[in-house]
Protein backbone atom coordinates (compact mmCIF):
# COMPACT_ATOMS: atom_id res chain seq x y z
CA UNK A 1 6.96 14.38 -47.47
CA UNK A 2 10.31 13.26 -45.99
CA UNK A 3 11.04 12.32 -42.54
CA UNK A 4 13.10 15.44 -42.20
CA UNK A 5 9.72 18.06 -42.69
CA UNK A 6 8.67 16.99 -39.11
CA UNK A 7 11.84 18.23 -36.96
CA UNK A 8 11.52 17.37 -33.32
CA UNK A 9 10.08 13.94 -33.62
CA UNK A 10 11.88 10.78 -34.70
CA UNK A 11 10.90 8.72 -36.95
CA UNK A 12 9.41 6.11 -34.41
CA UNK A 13 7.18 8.48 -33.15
CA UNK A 14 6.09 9.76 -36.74
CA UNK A 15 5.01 5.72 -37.48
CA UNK A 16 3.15 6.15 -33.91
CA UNK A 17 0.97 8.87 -34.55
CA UNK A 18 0.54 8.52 -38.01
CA UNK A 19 -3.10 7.96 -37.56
CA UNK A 20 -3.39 11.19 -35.73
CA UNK A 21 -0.95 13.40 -38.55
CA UNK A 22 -3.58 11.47 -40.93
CA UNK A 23 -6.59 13.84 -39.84
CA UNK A 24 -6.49 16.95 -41.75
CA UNK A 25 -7.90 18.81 -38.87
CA UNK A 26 -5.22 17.57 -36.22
CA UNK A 27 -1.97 16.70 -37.80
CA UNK A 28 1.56 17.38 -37.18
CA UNK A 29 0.72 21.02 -35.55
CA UNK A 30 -1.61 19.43 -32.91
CA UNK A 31 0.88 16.37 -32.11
CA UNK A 32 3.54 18.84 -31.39
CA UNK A 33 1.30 20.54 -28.99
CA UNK A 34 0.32 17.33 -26.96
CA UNK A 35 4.29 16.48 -27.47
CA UNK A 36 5.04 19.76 -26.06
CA UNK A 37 2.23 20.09 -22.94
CA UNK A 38 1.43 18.07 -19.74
CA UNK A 39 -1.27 16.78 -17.94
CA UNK A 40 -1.61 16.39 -14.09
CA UNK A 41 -4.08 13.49 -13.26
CA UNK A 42 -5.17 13.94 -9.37
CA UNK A 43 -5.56 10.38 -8.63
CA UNK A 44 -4.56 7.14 -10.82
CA UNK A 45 -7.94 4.79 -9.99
CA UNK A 46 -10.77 3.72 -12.02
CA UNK A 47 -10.98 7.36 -13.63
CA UNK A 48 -7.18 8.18 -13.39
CA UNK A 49 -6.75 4.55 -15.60
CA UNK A 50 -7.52 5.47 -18.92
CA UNK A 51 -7.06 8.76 -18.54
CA UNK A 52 -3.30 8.40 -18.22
CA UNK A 53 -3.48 5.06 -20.57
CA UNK A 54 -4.60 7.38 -23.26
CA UNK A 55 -3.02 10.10 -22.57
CA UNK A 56 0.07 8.57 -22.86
CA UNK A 57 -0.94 6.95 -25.82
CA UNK A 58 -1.81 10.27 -27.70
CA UNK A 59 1.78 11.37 -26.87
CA UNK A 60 1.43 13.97 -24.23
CA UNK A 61 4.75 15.09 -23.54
CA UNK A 62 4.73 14.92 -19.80
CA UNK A 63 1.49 12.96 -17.51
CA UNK A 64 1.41 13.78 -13.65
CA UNK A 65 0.25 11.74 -11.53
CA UNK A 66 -0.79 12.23 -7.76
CA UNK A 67 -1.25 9.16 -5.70
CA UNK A 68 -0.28 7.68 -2.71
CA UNK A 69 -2.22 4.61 -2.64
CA UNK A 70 -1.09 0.90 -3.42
CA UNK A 71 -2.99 -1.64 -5.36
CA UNK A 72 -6.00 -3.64 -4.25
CA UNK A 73 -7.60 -6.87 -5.61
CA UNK A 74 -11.16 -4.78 -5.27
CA UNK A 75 -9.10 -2.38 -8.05
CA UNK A 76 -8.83 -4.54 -10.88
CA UNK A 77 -12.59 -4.90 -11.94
CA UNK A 78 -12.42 -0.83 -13.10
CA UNK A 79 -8.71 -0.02 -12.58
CA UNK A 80 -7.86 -1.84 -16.44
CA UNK A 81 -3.90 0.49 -15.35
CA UNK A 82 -3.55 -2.14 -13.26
CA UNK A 83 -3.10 -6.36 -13.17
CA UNK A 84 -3.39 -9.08 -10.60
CA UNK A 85 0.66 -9.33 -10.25
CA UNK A 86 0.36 -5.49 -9.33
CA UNK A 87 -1.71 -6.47 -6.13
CA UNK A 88 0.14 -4.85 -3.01
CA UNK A 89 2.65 -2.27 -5.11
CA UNK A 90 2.64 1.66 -4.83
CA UNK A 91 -0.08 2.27 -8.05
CA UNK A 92 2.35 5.40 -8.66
CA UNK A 93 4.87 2.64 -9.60
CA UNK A 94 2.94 0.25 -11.21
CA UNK A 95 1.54 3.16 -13.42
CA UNK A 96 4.53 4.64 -14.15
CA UNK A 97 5.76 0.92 -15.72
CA UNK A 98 2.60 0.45 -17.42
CA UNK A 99 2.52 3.81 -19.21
CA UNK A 100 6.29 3.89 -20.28
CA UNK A 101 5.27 0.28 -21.81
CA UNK A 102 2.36 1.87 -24.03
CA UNK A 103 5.02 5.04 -25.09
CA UNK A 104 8.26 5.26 -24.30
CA UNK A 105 8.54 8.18 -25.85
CA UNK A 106 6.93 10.26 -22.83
CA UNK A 107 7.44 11.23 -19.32
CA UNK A 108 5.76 9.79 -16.58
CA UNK A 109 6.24 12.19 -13.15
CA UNK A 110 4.80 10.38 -10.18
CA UNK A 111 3.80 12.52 -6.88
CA UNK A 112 3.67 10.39 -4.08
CA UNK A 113 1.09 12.20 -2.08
CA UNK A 114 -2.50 13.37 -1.19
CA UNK A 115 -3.21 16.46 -3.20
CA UNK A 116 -3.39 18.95 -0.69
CA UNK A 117 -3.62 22.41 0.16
CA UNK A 118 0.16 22.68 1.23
CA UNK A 119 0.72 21.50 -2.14
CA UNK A 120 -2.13 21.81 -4.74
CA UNK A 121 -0.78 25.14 -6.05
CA UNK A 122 3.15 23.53 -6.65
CA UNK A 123 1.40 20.39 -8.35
CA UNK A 124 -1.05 22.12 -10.74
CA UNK A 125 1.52 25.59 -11.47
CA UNK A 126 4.11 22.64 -13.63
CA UNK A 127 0.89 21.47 -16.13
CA UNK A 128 -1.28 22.57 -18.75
CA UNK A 129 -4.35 20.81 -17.58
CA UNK A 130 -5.79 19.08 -14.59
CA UNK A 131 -8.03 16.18 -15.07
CA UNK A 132 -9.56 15.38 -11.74
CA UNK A 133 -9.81 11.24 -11.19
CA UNK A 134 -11.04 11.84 -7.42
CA UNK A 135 -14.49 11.59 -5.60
CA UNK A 136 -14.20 13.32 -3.21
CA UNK A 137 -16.20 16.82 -2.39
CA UNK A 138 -12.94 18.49 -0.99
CA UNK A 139 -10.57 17.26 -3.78
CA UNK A 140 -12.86 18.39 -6.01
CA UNK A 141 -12.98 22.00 -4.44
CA UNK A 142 -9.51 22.40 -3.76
CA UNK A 143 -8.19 21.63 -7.36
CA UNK A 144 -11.21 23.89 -8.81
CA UNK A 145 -9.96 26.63 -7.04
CA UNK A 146 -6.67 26.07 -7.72
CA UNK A 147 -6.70 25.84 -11.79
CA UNK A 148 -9.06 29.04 -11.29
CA UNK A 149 -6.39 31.04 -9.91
CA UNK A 150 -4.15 29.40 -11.84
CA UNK A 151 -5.40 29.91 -15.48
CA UNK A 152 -5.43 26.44 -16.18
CA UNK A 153 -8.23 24.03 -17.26
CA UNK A 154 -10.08 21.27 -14.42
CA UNK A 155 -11.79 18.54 -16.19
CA UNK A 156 -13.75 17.00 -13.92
CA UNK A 157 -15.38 13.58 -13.93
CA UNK A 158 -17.37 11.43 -11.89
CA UNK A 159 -18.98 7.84 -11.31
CA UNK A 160 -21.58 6.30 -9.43
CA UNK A 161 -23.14 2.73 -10.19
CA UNK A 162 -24.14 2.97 -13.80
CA UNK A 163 -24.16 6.86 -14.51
CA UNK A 164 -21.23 9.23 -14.98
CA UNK A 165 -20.31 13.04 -15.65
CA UNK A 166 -17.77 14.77 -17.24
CA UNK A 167 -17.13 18.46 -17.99
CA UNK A 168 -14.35 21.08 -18.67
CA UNK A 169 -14.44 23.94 -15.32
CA UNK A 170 -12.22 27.08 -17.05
CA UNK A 171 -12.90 30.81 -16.47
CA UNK A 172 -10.40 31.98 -18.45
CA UNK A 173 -11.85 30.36 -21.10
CA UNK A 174 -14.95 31.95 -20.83
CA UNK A 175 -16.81 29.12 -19.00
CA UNK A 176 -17.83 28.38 -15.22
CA UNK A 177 -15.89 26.57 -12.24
CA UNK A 178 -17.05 23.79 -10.56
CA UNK A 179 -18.32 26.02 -7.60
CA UNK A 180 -20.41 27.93 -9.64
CA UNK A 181 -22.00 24.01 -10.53
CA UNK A 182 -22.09 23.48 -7.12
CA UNK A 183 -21.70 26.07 -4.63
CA UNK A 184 -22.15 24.17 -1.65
CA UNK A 185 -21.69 20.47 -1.09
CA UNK A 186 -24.25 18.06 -0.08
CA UNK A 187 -24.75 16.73 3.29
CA UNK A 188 -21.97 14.34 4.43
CA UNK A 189 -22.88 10.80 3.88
CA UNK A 190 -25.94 12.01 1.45
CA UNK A 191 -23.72 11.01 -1.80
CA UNK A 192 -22.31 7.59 -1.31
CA UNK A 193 -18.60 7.06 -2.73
CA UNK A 194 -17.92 4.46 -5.19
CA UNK A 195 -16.93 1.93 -1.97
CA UNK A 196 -20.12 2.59 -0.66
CA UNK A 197 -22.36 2.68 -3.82
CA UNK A 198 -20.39 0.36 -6.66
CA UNK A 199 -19.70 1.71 -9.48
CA UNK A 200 -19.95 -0.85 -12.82
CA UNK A 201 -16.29 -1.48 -13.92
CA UNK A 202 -17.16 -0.09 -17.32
CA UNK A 203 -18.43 3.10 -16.60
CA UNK A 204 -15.22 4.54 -15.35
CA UNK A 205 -13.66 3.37 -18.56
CA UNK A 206 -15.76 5.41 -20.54
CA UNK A 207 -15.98 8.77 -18.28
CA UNK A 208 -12.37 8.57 -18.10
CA UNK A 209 -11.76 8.37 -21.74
CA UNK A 210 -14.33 11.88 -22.01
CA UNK A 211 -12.17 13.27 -19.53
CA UNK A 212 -8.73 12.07 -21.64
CA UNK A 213 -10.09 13.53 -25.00
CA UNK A 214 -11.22 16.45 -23.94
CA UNK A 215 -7.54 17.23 -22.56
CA UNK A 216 -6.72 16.24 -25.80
CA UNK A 217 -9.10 18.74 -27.66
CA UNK A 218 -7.89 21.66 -25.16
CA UNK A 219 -4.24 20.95 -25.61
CA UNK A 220 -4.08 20.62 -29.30
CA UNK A 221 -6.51 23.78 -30.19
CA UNK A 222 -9.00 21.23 -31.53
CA UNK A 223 -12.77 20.93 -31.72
CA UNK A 224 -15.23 22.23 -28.72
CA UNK A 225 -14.11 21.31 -25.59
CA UNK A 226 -17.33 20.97 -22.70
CA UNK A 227 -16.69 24.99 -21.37
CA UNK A 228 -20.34 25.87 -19.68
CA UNK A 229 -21.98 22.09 -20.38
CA UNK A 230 -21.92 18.98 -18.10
CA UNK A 231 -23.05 15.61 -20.21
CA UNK A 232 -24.59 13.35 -18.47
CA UNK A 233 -24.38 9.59 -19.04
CA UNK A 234 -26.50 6.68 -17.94
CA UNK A 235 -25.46 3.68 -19.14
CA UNK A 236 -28.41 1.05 -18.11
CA UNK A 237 -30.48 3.15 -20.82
CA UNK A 238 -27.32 4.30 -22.56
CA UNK A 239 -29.05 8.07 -22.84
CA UNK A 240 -26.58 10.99 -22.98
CA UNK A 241 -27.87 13.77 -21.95
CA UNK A 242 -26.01 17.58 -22.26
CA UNK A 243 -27.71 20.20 -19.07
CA UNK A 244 -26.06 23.91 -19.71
CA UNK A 245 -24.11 25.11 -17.18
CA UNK A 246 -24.00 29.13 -16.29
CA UNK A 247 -20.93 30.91 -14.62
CA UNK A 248 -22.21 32.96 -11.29
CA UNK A 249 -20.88 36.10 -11.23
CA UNK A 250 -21.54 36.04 -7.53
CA UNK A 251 -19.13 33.26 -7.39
CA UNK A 252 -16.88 33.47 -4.44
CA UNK A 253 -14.46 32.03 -6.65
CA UNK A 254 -14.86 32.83 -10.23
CA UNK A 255 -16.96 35.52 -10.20
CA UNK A 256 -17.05 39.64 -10.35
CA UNK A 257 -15.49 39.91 -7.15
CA UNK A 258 -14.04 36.82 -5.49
CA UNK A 259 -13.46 36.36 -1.76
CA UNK A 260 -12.00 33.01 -1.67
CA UNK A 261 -7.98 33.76 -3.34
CA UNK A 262 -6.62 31.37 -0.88
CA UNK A 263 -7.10 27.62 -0.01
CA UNK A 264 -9.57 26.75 2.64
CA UNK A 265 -10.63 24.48 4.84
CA UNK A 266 -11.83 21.83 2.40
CA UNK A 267 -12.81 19.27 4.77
CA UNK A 268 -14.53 21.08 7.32
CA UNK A 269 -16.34 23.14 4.17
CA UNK A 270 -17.76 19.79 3.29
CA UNK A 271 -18.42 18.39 6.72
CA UNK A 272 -15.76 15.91 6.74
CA UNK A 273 -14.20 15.62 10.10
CA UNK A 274 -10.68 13.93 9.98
CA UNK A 275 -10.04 10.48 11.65
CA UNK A 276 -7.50 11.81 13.82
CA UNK A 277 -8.54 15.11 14.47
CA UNK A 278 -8.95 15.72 18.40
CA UNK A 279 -12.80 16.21 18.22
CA UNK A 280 -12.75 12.10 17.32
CA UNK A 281 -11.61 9.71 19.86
CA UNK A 282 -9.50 8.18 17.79
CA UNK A 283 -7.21 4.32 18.35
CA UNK A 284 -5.13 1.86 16.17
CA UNK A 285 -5.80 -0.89 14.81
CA UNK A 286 -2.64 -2.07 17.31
CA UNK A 287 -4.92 -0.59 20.43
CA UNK A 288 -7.79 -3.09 18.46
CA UNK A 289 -5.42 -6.16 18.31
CA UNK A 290 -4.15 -5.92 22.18
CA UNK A 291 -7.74 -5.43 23.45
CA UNK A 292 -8.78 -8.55 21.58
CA UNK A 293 -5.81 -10.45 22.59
CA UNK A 294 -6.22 -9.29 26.19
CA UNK A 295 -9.77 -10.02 25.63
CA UNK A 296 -10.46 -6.25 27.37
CA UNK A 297 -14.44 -5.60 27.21
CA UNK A 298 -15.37 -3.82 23.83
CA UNK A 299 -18.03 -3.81 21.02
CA UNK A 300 -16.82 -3.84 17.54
CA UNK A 301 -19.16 -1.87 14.97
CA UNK A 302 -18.62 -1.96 11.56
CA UNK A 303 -20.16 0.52 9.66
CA UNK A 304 -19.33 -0.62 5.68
CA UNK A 305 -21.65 -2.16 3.31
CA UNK A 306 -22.98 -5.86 3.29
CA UNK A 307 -20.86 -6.22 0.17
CA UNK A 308 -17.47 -5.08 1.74
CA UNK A 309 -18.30 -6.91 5.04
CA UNK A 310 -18.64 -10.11 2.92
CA UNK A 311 -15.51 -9.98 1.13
CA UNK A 312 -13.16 -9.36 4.28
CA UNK A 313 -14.02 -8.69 8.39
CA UNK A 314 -12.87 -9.09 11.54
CA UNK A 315 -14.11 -11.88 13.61
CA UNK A 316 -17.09 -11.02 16.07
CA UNK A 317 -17.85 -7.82 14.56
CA UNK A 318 -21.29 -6.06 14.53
CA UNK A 319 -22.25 -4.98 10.82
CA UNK A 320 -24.43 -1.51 10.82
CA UNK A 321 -24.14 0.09 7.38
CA UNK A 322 -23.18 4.01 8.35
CA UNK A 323 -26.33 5.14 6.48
CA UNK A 324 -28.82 2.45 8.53
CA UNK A 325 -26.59 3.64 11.81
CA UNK A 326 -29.20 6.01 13.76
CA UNK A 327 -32.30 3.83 12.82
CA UNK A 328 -30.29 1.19 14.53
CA UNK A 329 -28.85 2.39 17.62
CA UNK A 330 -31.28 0.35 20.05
CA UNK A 331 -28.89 -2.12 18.78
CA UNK A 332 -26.45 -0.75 20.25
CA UNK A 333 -24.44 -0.84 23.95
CA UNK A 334 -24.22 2.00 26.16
CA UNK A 335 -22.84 0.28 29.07
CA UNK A 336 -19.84 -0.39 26.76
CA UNK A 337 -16.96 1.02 25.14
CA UNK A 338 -17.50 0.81 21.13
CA UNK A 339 -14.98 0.77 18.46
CA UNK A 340 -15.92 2.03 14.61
CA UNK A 341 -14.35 1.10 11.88
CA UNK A 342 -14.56 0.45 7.93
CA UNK A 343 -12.62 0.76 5.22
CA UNK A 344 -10.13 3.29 6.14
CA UNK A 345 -11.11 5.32 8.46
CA UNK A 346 -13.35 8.35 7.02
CA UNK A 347 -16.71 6.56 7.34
CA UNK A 348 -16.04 5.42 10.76
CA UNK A 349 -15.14 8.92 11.85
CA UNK A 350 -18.50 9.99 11.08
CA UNK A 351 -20.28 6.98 12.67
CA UNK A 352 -18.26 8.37 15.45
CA UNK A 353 -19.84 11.84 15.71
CA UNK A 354 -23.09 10.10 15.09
CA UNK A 355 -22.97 7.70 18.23
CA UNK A 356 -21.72 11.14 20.14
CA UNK A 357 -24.36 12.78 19.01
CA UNK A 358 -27.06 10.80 20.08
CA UNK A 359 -25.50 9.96 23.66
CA UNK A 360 -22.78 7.36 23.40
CA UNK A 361 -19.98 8.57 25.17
CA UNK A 362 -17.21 5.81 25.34
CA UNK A 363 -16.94 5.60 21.35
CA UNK A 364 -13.68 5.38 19.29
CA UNK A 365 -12.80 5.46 15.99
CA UNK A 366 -10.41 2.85 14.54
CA UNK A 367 -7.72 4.84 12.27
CA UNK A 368 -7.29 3.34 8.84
CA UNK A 369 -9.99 0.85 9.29
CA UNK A 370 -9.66 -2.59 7.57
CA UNK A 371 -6.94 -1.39 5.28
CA UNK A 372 -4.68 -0.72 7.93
CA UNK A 373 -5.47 -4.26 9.98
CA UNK A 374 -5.08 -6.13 6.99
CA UNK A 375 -1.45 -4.73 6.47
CA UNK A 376 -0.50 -4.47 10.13
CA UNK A 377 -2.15 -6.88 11.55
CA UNK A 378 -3.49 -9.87 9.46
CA UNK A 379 -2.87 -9.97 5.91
CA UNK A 380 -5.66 -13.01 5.48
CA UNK A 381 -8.45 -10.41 6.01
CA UNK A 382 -9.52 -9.56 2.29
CA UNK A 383 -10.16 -5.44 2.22
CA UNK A 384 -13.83 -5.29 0.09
């Protein structure tokens, strides 16, 4: 067939995907689909990596991608979008170079920002599908809701250690939402994120891949996508296991009759109390650096893991993994005022309304944690 049969591609793209238009049941109908769609990734980590790496590769017309984050040497042992010259740069643009240099032939559209309730429903309303690279409860909520109302498809992935999951949330397809999966999150600090847990850098690789060819499948009419099943993967024993899922039609969300049509408070739904919010003493890491220049009277907790601690801390700081934190507190000073941090900020917030909790009254929490004294303060502290 001449190159003229397959109007709207050129002939560089035809060579591309040849190995797709070779499969009799994908071909040149399904390539113009993924040509024609486009794919919002929420996040562009270890998940968000291949996802968008193969995505672009397939030729999806447009990818997404919602970020605000720069790169980190931790990154690179699961974040394969990434290299060690990237180190320090937004990932939106190091992404966005990376991707064009796999297919020129698409459209990389960064969003510099945290996906949001002021502006989940603008993001998601421009794309086909969502593919959820996040782990994080309220992420996870929020963009649920949103491609429910929506119409459009969430696949949703997730990593811990060695074992991953991955399935497609879409009413509208006749499946269930992620809320019907889980209709109320665990306790805060019960599931430890990937910082606090480690995550082998292969796993993500994998899940995120699942994720990428299921958008695939959805886009291009193709095969059974994961509507109403969550697979299950554990890679020490490399056993995949498939659990059916069942939509609730008492679903506040999805079901007969919904009450939830409008964002919500994700954060306080989970139990996640913002670093800065007023109920959290909060300082900088600037208010930090003074009172250790001036040598003002303080105790400095840290509440990350032995791992992270190792790789990069501050100098006379106490180490009290958050989850050991009230078995510990005899360790503790209450004559004293204490200042919390870890990575960022979100753990230490919580350590914070632990402490308060249990009596401590002159506790602060140190906004942005390690990340933010490393680039405000001193850049020789390694962030684990």
């Amino acid at each position: 067939m001449s190159f003229e049969a397959f109007p709207g591609f050129s002939r560089g793209e035809l060579q591309r995907y040849a190995r797709h238009l070779a499969i009799p049941e994908f071909g040149i109908d399904a390539q113009r689909k993924l040509k024609a769609g486009g794919v919002l990734c929420i996040g562009a980590g270890g998940l968000g990596s291949p996802v968008t790496m193969y995505l672009a590769a397939a030729g999806v017309g447009r990818i997404g991608i919602v970020d605000a984050d720069t790169v980190d040497a931790s990154n690179l042992q699961r974040q394969i979008l990434y290299c060690t010259a990237d180190i320090g740069r937004k990932k939106l643009d190091a992404a966005k170079d990376r991707l064009l240099g796999i297919n020129p032939h698409i459209v990389i559209e960064p969003h510099e920002a945290l996906f949001t309730s002021a502006n989940a429903r603008e993001l998601v309303a421009n794309y086909d599908v969502v593919i959820d690279g996040t782990d994080n409860f309220p992420t996870r909520y929020l963009s649920n809701e949103v491609c429910v109302w929506q119409r459009k498809a969430n696949i949703y992935g997730s990593i811990l250690r060695f074992e991953g999951q991955v399935s497609v949330f879409a009413p509208h397809l006749g499946g269930p939402c992620y809320r019907c999966m889980v209709p109320q999150p665990p306790p805060p600090g019960l599931v430890p994120t990937c910082a606090e847990g480690g995550v082998l850098g292969v796993l993500p690789g994998i899940v995120g891949s699942m994720q990428a060819l299921e958008a695939i499948k959805i886009m291009a009419g193709v095969g059974e996508p994961l509507l109403g099943k969550l697979l299950h993967l554990d890679t020490l024993a490399m056993r995949f296991r498939t659990v059916q899922l069942r939509r609730d039609p008492e679903c506040p969300v999805c079901g007969t009759n919904p009450t939830i049509t409008e964002p919500i408070d994700y954060q306080g739904f989970c139990g996640m109390s913002n670093s800065n919010t007023p109920d959290i003493p909060t300082v900088t890491v600037q208010d930090l650096h003074e009172a250790r220049q001036t040598k003002a009277p303080h105790f400095l907790l840290d509440v990350r893991e032995p791992t992270e601690y190792a790789v990069g801390r501050i100098e006379g700081s106490k180490l009290v993994p958050l989850g050991e934190l009230e078995s510990r507190l005899a360790e503790l000073p209450r004559d004293q005022k204490i200042l919390v941090r870890c990575k960022a900020g979100g753990r230490s917030a919580k350590a914070v309304g632990i402490l308060r909790q249990h009596g401590f009254t002159d506790v602060h929490n140190v906004a942005g944690g390690i990340t933010a004294w490393s680039k405000e303060i001193d850049p020789s502290v390694a962030v684990g």
